[in-house]
C-alpha atoms as a PDB file:
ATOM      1  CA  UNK A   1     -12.329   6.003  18.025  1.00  0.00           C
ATOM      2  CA  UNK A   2     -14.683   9.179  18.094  1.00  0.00           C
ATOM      3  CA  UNK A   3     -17.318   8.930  15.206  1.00  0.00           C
ATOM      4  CA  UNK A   4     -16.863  11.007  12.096  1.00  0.00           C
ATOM      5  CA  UNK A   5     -18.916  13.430  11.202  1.00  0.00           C
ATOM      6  CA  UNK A   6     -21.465  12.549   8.372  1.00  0.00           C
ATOM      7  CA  UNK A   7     -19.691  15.669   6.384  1.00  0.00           C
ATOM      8  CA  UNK A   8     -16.222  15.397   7.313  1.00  0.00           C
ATOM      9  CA  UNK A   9     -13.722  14.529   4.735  1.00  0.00           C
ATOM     10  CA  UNK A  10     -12.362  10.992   4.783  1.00  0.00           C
ATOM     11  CA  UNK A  11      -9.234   9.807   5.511  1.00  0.00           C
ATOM     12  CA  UNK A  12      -7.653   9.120   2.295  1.00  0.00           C
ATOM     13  CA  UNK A  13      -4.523   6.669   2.213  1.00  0.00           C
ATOM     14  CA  UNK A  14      -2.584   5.718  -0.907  1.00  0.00           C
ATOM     15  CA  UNK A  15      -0.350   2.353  -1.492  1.00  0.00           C
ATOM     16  CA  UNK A  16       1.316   2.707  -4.944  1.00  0.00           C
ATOM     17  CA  UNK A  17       3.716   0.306  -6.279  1.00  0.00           C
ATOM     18  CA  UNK A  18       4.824  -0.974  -9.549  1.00  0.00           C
ATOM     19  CA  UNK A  19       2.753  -4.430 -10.123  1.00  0.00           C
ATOM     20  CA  UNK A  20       3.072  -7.645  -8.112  1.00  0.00           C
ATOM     21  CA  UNK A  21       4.174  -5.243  -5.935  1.00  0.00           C
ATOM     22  CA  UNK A  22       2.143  -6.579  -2.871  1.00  0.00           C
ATOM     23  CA  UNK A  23      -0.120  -3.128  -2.746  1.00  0.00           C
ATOM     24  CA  UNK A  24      -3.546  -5.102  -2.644  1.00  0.00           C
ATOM     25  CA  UNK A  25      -2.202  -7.879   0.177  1.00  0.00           C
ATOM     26  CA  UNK A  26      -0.805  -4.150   2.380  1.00  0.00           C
ATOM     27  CA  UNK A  27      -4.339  -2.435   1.834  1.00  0.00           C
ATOM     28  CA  UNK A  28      -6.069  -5.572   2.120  1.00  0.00           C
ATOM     29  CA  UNK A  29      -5.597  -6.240   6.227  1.00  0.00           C
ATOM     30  CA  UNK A  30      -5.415  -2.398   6.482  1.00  0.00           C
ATOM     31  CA  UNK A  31      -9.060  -2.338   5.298  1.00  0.00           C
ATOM     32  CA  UNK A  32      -9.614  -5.720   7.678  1.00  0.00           C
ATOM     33  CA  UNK A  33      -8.486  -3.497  11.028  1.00  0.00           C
ATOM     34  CA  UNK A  34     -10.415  -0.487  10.086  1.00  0.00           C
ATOM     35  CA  UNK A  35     -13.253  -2.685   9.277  1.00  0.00           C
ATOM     36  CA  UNK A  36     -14.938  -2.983   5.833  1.00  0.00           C
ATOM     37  CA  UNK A  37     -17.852  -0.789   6.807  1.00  0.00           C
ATOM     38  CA  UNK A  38     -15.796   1.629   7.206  1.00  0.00           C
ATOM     39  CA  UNK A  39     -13.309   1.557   4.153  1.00  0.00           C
ATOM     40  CA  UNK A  40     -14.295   2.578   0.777  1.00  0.00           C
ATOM     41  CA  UNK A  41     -11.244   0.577  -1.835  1.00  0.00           C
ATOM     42  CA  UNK A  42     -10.434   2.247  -5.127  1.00  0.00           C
ATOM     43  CA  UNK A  43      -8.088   0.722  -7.595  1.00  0.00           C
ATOM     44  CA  UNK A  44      -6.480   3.314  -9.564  1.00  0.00           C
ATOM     45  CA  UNK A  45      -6.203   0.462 -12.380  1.00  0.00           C
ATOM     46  CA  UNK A  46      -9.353   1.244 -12.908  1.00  0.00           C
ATOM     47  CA  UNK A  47      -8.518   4.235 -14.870  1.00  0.00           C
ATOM     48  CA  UNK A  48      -7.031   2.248 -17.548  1.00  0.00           C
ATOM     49  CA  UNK A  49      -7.610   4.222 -21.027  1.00  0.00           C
ATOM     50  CA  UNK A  50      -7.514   1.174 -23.057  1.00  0.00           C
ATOM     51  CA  UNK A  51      -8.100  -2.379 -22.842  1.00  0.00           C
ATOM     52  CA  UNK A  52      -5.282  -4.753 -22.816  1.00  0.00           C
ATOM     53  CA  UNK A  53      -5.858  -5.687 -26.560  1.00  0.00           C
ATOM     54  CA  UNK A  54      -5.412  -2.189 -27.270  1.00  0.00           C
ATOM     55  CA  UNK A  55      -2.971  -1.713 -25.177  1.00  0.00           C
ATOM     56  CA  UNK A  56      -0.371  -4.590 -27.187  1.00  0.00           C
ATOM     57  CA  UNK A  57      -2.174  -3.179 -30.400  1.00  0.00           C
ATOM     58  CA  UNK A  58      -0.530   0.757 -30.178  1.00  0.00           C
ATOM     59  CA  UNK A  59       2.163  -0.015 -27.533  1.00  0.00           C
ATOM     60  CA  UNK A  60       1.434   1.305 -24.581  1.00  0.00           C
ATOM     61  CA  UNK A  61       1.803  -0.164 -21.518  1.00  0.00           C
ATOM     62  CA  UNK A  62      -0.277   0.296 -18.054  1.00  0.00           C
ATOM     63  CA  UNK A  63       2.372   2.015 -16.919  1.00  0.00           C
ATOM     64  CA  UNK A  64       2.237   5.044 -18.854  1.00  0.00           C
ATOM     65  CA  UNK A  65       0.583   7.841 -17.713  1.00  0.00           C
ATOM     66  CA  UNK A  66      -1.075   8.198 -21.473  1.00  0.00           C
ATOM     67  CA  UNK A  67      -2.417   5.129 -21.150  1.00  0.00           C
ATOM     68  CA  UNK A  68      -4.637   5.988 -18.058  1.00  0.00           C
ATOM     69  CA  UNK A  69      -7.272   8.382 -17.385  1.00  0.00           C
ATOM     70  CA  UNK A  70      -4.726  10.798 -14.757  1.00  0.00           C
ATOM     71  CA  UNK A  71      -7.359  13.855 -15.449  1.00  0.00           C
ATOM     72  CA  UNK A  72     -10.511  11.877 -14.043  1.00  0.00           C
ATOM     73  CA  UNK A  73      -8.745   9.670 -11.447  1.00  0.00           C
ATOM     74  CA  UNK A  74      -7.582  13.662  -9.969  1.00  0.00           C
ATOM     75  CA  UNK A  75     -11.151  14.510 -10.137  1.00  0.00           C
ATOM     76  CA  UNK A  76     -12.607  11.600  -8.378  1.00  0.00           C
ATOM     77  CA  UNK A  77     -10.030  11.211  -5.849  1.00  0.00           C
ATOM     78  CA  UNK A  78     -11.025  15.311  -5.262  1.00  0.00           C
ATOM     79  CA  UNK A  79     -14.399  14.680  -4.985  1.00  0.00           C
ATOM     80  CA  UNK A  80     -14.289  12.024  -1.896  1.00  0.00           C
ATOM     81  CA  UNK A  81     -12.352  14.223  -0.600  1.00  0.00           C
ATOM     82  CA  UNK A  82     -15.321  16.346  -0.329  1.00  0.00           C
ATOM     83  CA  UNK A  83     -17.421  13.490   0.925  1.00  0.00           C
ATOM     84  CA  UNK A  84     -19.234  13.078  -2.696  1.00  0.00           C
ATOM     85  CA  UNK A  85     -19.700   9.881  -4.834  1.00  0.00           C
ATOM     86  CA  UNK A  86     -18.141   8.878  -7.731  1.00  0.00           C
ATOM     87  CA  UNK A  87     -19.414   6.975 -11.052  1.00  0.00           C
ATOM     88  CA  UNK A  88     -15.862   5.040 -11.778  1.00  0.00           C
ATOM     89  CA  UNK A  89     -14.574   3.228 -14.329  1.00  0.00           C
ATOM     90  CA  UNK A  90     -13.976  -0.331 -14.037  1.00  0.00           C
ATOM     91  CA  UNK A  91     -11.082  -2.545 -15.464  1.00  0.00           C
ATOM     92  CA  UNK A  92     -11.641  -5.911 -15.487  1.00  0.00           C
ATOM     93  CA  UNK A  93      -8.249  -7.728 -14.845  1.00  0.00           C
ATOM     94  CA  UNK A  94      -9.562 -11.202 -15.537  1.00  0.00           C
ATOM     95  CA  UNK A  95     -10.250 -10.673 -19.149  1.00  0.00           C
ATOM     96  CA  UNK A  96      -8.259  -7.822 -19.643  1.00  0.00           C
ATOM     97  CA  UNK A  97     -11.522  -4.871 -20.549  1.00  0.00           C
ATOM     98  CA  UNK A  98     -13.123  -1.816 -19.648  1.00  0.00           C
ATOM     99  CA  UNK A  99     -16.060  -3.078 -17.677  1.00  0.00           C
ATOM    100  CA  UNK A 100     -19.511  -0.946 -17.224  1.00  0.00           C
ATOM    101  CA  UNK A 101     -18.397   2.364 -14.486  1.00  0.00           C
ATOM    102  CA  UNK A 102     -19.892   1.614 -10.635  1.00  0.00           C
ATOM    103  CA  UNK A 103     -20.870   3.759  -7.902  1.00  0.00           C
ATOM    104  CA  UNK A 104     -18.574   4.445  -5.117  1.00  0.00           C
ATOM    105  CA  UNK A 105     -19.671   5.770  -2.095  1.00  0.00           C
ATOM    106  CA  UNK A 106     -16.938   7.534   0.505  1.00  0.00           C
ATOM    107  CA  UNK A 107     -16.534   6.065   3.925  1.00  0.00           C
ATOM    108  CA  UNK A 108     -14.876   7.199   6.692  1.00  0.00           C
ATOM    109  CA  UNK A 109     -11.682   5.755   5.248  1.00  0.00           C
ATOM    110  CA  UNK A 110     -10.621   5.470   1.302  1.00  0.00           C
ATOM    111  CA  UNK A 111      -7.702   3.491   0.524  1.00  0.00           C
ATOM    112  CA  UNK A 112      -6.537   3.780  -2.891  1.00  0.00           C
ATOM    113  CA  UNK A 113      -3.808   1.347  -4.284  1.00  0.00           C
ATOM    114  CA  UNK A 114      -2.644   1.490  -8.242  1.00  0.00           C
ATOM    115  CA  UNK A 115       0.754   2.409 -10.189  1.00  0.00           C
ATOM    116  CA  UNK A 116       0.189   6.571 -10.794  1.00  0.00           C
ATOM    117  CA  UNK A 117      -1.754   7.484  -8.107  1.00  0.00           C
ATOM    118  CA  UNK A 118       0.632  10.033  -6.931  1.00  0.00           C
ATOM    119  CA  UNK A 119       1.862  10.956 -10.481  1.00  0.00           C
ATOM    120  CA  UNK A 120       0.712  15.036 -10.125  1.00  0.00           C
ATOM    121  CA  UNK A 121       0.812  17.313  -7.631  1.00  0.00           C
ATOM    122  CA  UNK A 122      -3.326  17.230  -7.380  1.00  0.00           C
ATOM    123  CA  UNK A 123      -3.183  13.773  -6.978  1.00  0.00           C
ATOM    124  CA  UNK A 124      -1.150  13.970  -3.756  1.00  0.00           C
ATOM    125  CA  UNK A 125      -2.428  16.884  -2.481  1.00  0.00           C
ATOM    126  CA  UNK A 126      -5.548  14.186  -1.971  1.00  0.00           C
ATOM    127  CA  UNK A 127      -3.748  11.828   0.600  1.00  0.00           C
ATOM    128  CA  UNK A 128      -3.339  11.861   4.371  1.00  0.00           C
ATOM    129  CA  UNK A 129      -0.686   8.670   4.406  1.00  0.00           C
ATOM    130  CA  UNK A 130       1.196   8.360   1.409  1.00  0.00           C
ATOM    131  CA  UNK A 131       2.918   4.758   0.951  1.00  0.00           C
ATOM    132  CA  UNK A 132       4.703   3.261  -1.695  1.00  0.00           C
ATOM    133  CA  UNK A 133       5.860  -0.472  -1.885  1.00  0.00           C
ATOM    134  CA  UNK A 134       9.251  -1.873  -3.552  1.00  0.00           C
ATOM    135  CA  UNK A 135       9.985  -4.860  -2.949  1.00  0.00           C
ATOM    136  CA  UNK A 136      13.130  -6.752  -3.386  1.00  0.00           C
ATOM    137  CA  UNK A 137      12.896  -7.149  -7.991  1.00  0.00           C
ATOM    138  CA  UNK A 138      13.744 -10.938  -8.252  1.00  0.00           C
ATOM    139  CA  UNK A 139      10.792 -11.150  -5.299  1.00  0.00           C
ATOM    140  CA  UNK A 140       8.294  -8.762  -7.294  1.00  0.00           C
ATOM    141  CA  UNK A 141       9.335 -10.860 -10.221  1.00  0.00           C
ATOM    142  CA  UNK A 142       7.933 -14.458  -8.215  1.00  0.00           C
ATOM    143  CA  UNK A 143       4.975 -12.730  -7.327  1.00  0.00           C
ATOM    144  CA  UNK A 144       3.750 -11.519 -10.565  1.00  0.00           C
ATOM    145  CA  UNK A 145       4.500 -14.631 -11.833  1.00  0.00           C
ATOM    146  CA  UNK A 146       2.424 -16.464  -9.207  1.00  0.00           C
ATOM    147  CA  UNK A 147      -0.950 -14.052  -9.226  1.00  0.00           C
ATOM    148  CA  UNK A 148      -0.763 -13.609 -13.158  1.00  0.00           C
ATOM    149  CA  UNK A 149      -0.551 -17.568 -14.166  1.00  0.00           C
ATOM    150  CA  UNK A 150      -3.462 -18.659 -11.449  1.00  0.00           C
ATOM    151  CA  UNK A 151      -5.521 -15.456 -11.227  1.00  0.00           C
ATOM    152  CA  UNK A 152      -5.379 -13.299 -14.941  1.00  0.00           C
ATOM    153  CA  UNK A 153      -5.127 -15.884 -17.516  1.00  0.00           C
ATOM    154  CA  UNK A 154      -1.255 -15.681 -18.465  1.00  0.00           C
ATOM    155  CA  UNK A 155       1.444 -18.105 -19.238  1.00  0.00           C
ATOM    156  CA  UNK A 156       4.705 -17.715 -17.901  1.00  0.00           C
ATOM    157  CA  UNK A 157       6.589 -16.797 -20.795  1.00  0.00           C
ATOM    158  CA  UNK A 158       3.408 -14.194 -21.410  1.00  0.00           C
ATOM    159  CA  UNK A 159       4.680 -12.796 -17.814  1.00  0.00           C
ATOM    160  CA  UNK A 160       8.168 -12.252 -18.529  1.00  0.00           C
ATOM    161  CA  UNK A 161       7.278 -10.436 -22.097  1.00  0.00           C
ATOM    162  CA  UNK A 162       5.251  -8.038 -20.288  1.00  0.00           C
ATOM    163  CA  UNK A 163       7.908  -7.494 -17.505  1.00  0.00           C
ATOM    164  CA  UNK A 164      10.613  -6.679 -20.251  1.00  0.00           C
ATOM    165  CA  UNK A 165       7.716  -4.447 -21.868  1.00  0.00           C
ATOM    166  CA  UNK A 166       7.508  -2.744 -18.822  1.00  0.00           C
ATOM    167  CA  UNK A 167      11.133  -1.785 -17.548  1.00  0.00           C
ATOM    168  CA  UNK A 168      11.412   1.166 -19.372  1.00  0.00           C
ATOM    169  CA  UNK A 169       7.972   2.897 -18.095  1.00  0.00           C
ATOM    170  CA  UNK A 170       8.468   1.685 -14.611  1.00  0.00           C
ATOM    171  CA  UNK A 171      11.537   3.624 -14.349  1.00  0.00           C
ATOM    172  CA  UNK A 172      10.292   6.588 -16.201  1.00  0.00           C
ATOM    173  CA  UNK A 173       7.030   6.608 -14.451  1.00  0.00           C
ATOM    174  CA  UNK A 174       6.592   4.368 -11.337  1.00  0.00           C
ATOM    175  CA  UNK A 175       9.979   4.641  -9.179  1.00  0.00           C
ATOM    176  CA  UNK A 176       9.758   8.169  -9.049  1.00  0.00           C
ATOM    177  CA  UNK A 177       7.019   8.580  -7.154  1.00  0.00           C
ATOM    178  CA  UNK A 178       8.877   7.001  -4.585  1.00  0.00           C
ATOM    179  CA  UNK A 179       9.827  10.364  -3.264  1.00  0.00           C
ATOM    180  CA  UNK A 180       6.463  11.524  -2.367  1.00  0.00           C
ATOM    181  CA  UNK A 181       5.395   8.648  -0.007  1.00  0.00           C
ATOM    182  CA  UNK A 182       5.591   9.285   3.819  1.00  0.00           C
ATOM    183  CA  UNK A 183       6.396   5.842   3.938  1.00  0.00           C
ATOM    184  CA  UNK A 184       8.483   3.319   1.732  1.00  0.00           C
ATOM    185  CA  UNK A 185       7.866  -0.526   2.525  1.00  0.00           C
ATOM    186  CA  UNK A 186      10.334  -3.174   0.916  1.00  0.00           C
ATOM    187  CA  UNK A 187       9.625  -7.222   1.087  1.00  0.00           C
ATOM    188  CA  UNK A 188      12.770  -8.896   0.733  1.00  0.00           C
ATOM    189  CA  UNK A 189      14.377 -12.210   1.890  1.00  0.00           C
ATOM    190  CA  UNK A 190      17.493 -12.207   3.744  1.00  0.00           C
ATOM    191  CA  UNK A 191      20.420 -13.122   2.551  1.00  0.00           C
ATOM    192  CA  UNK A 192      20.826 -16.805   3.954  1.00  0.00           C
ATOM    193  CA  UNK A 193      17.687 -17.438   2.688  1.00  0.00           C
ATOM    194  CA  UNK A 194      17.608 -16.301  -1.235  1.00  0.00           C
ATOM    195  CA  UNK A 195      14.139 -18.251  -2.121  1.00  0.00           C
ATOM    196  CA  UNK A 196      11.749 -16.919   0.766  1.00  0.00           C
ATOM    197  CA  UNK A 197       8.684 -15.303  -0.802  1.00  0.00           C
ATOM    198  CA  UNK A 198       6.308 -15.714   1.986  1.00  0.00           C
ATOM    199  CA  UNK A 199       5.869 -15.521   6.158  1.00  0.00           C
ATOM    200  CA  UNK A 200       9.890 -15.428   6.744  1.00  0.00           C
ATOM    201  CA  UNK A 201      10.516 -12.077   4.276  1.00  0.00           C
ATOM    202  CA  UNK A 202      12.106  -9.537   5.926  1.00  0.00           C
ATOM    203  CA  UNK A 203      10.429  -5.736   5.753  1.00  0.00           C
ATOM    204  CA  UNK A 204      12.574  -2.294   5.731  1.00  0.00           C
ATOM    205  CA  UNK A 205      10.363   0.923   6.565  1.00  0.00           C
ATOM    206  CA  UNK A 206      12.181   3.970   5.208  1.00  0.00           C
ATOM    207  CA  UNK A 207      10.367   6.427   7.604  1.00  0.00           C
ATOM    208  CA  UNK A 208      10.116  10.821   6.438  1.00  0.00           C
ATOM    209  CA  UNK A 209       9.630  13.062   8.800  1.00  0.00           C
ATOM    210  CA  UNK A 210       6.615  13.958   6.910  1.00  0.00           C
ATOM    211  CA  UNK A 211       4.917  12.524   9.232  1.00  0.00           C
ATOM    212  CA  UNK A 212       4.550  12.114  12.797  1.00  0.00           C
ATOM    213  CA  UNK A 213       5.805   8.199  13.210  1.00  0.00           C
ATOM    214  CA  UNK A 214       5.178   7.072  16.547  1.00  0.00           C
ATOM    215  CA  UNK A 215       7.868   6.118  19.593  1.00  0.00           C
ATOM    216  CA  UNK A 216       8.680   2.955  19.329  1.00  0.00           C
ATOM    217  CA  UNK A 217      11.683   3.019  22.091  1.00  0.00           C
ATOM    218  CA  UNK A 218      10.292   0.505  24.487  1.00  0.00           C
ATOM    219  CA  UNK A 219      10.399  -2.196  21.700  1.00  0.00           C
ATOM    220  CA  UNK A 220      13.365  -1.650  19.793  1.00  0.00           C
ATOM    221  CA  UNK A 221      16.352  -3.687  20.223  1.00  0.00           C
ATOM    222  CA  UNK A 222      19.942  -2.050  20.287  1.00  0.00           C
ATOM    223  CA  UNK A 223      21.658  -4.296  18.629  1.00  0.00           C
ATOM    224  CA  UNK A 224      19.262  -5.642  15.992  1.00  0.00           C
ATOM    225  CA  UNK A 225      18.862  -9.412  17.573  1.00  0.00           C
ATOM    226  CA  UNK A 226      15.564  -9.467  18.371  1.00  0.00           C
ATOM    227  CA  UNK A 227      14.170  -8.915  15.109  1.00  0.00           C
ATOM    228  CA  UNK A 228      13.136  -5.069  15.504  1.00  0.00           C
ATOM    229  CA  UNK A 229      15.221  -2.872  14.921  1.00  0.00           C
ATOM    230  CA  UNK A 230      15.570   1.788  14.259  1.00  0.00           C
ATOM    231  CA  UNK A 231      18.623   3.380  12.745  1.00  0.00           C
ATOM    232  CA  UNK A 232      19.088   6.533  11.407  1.00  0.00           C
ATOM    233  CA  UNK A 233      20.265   6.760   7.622  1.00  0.00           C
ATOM    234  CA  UNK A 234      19.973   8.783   4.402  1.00  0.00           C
ATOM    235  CA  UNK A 235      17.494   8.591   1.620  1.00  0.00           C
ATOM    236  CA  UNK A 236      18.834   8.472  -1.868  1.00  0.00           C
ATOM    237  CA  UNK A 237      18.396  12.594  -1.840  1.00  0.00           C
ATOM    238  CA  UNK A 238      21.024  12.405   1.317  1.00  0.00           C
ATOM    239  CA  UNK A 239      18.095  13.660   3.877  1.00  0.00           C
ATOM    240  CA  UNK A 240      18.327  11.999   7.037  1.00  0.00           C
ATOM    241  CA  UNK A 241      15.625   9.670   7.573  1.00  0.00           C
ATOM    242  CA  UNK A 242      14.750   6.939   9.851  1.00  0.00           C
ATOM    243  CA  UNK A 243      14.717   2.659   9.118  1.00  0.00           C
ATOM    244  CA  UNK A 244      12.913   0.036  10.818  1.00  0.00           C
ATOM    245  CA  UNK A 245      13.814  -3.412  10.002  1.00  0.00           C
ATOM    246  CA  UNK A 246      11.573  -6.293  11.108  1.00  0.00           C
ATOM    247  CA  UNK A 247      13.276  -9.378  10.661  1.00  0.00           C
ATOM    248  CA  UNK A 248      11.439 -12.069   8.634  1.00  0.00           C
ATOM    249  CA  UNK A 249      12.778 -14.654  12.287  1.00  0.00           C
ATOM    250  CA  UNK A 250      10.987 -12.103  14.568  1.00  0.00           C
ATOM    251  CA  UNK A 251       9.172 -14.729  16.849  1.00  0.00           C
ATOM    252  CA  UNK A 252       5.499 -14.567  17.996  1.00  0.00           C
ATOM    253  CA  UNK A 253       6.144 -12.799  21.589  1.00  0.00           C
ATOM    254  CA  UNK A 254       8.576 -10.178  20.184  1.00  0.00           C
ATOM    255  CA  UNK A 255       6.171  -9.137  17.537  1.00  0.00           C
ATOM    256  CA  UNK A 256       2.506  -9.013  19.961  1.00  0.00           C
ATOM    257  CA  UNK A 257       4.728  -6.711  21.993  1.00  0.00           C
ATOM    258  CA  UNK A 258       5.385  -4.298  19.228  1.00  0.00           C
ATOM    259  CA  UNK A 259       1.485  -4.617  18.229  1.00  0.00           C
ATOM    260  CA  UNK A 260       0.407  -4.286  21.885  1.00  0.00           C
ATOM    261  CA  UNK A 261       2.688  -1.071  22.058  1.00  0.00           C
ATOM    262  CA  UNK A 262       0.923   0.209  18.619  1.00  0.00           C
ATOM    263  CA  UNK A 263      -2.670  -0.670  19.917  1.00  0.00           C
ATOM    264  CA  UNK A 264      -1.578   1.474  23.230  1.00  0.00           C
ATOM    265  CA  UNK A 265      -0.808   4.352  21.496  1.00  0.00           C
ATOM    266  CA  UNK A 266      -4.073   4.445  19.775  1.00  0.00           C
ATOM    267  CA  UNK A 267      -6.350   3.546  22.885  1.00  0.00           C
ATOM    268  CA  UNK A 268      -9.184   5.489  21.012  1.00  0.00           C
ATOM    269  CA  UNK A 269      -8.985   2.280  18.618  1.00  0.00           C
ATOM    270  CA  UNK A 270      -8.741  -0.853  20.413  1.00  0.00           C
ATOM    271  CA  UNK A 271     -11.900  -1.860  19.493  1.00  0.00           C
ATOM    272  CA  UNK A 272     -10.758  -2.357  16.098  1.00  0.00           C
ATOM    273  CA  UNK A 273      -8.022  -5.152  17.377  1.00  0.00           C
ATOM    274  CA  UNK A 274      -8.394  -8.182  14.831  1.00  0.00           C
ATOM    275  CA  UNK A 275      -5.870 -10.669  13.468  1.00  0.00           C
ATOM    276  CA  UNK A 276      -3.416  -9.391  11.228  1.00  0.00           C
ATOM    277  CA  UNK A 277      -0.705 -10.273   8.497  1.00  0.00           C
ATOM    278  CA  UNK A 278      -3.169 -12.664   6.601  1.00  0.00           C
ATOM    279  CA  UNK A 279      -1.850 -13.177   2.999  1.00  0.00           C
ATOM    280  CA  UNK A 280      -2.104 -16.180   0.444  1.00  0.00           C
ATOM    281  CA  UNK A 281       1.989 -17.577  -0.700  1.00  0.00           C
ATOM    282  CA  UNK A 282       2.473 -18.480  -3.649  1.00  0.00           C
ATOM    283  CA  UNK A 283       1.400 -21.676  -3.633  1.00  0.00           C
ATOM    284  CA  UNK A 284      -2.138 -20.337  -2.739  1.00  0.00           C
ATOM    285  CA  UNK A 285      -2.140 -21.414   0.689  1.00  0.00           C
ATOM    286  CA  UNK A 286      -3.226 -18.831   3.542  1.00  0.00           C
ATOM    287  CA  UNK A 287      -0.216 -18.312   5.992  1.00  0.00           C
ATOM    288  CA  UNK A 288       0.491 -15.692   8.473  1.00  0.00           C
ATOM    289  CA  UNK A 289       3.539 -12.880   8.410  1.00  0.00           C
ATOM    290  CA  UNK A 290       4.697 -11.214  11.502  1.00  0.00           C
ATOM    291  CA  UNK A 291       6.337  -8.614   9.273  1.00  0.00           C
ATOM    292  CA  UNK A 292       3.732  -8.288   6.985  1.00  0.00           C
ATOM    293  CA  UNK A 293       0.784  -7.754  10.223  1.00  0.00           C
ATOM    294  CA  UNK A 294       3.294  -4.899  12.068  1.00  0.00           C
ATOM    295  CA  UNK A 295       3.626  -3.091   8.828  1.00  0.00           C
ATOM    296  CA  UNK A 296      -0.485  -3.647   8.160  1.00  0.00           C
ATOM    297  CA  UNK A 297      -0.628  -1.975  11.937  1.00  0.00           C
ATOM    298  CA  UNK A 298       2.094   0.719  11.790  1.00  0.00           C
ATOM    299  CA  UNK A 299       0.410   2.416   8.902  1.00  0.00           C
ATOM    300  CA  UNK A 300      -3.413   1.823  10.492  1.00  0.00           C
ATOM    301  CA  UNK A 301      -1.789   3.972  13.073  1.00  0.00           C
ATOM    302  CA  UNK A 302      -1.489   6.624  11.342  1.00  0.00           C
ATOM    303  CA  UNK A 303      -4.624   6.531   9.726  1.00  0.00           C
ATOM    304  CA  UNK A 304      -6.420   6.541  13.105  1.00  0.00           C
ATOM    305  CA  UNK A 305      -4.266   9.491  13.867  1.00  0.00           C
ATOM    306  CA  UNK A 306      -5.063  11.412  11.222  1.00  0.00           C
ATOM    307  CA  UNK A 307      -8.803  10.915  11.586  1.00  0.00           C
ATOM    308  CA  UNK A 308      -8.253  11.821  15.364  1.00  0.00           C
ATOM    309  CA  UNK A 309      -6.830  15.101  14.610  1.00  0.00           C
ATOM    310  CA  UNK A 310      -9.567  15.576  11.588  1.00  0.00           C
ATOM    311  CA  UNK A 311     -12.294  15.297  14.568  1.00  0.00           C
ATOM    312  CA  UNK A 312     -10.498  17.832  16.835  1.00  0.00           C
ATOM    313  CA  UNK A 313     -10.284  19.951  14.043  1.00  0.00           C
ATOM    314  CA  UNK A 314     -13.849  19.389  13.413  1.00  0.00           C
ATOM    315  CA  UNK A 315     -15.151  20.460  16.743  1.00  0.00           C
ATOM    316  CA  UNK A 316     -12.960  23.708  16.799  1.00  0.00           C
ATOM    317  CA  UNK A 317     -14.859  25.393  14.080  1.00  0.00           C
END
């Protein structure tokens, strides 16, 4: 890929999702492709207003846009866009605080993964790739349940209060951003197999013309059998978009010839080729995901497109 210019604006994606969602394992092996030099991460949680004791004492929940700093998270998102650093806030999950701000430096790439962070129009007006992640509810559900209990201190029942506690901002405030994404990802298991939560999930991209997805003809399978699979549909608005289905059963030689077809499309990048669709189950052991590593690589695509065309751009002036 051509270097970036020391003052050209990053590439700025965005992975929002309600929580449990899956956002950080998604942005995770995107940042592992692109290379962790190379990738600044900002967590829009971050931008918390209020501790989590606060948050129980006046009843607000994370979710709400009142309870989150939406004026400075705009403001910092603008300024790496300009290829400036940022003194950010820090919220530390763990323990549930406001921890003491920390510099972030932009890098060629940001990635930026949280529940608001296309809630205005400045906000998105920020992102090249715009992705939001739903999984299948009874799956989010599992997850939360999972990371919460080993990773942030909570008991089950602790889990399900907050979830109820939730409901009524992530409808208000989280779904509807939905519309703005390029790109809507949804985890779910298939229907013969109700209790998957890990490496056999199935994954739906709902693909907008908002951006320029790539061909994928040589790969696809007519009929659906082979585990990859394009259709034309409608979005909940009724405009005609497109869906690729990977099948959870896609086997090893079906999927490295989808990735080898991504990789060849973006020749500029193969240097960046490195295992993909890493994630800990819920049981906290490491597995791989065919799904999960073609969806990590679809969106990289994109990303390496977009800085392409930022470079081109660049040397025109």
């Amino acid at each position: 890929m051509p270097p970036i210019a020391a003052d050209a604006a990053p590439i700025i994606l965005g992975v929002v999702g309600d929580s449990a969602a899956g956002k950080s394992t998604l942005s995770g092996g995107i940042a592992a492709i692109l290379g962790h030099d190379r990738v600044a991460m900002l967590q829009a949680d971050d931008y918390h207003r209020y501790c989590r004791a606060e948050r129980r004492r006046i009843g607000v929940t994370a979710l709400d846009p009142d309870g989150n700093h939406i004026d400075i998270l705009e403001q910092h998102l603008c300024l790496l866009r300009q290829g400036q650093p940022i003194l950010k806030p820090v919220y530390d999950h763990v323990h549930g605080v406001l921890a003491a701000p920390e510099r972030l430096e932009p890098k060629p790439f940001v990635i930026v993964e949280g529940l608001l962070a296309y809630h205005t129009r400045g906000l998105r007006d920020c992102f090249d790739v715009k992705v939001f992640v739903e999984p299948d509810e009874d799956l989010r559900t599992r997850w939360k349940l999972a990371r919460d209990c080993a990773e942030r201190g909570y008991t089950a029942d602790l889990v399900r209060q907050s979830l109820d506690r939730r409901e009524a901002d992530s409808i208000a405030h989280i779904q509807p951003q939905r519309t703005f994404a390029d790109i809507v990802v949804r985890f779910a298991p298939a229907a013969e197999h109700p209790d998957e939560a890990g490496a056999g999930l199935n994954v739906r991209h709902l693909l907008r013309p908002t951006l320029p997805h790539p061909d994928l003809g040589p790969v696809l399978d007519a009929g659906g059998k082979n585990g990859f699979h394009l259709a034309l549909a409608r979005d909940s608005d009724g405009k005609p978009v497109d869906v690729l289905d990977i099948s959870g059963r896609i086997d090893g030689r079906r999927a490295k010839a989808v990735e080898d077809l991504l990789w060849s499309l973006i020749p500029e990048a193969s240097h960046l080729r490195a295992p993909l669709g890493r994630f800990t189950d819920i049981q906290g052991k490491a597995s791989i995901s065919h799904p999960l590593a073609l969806s990590q690589l679809l969106i990289t695509y994109h990303l390496v497109k977009a800085a392409l065309a930022a470079f081109r751009d660049q040397g025109t002036r």
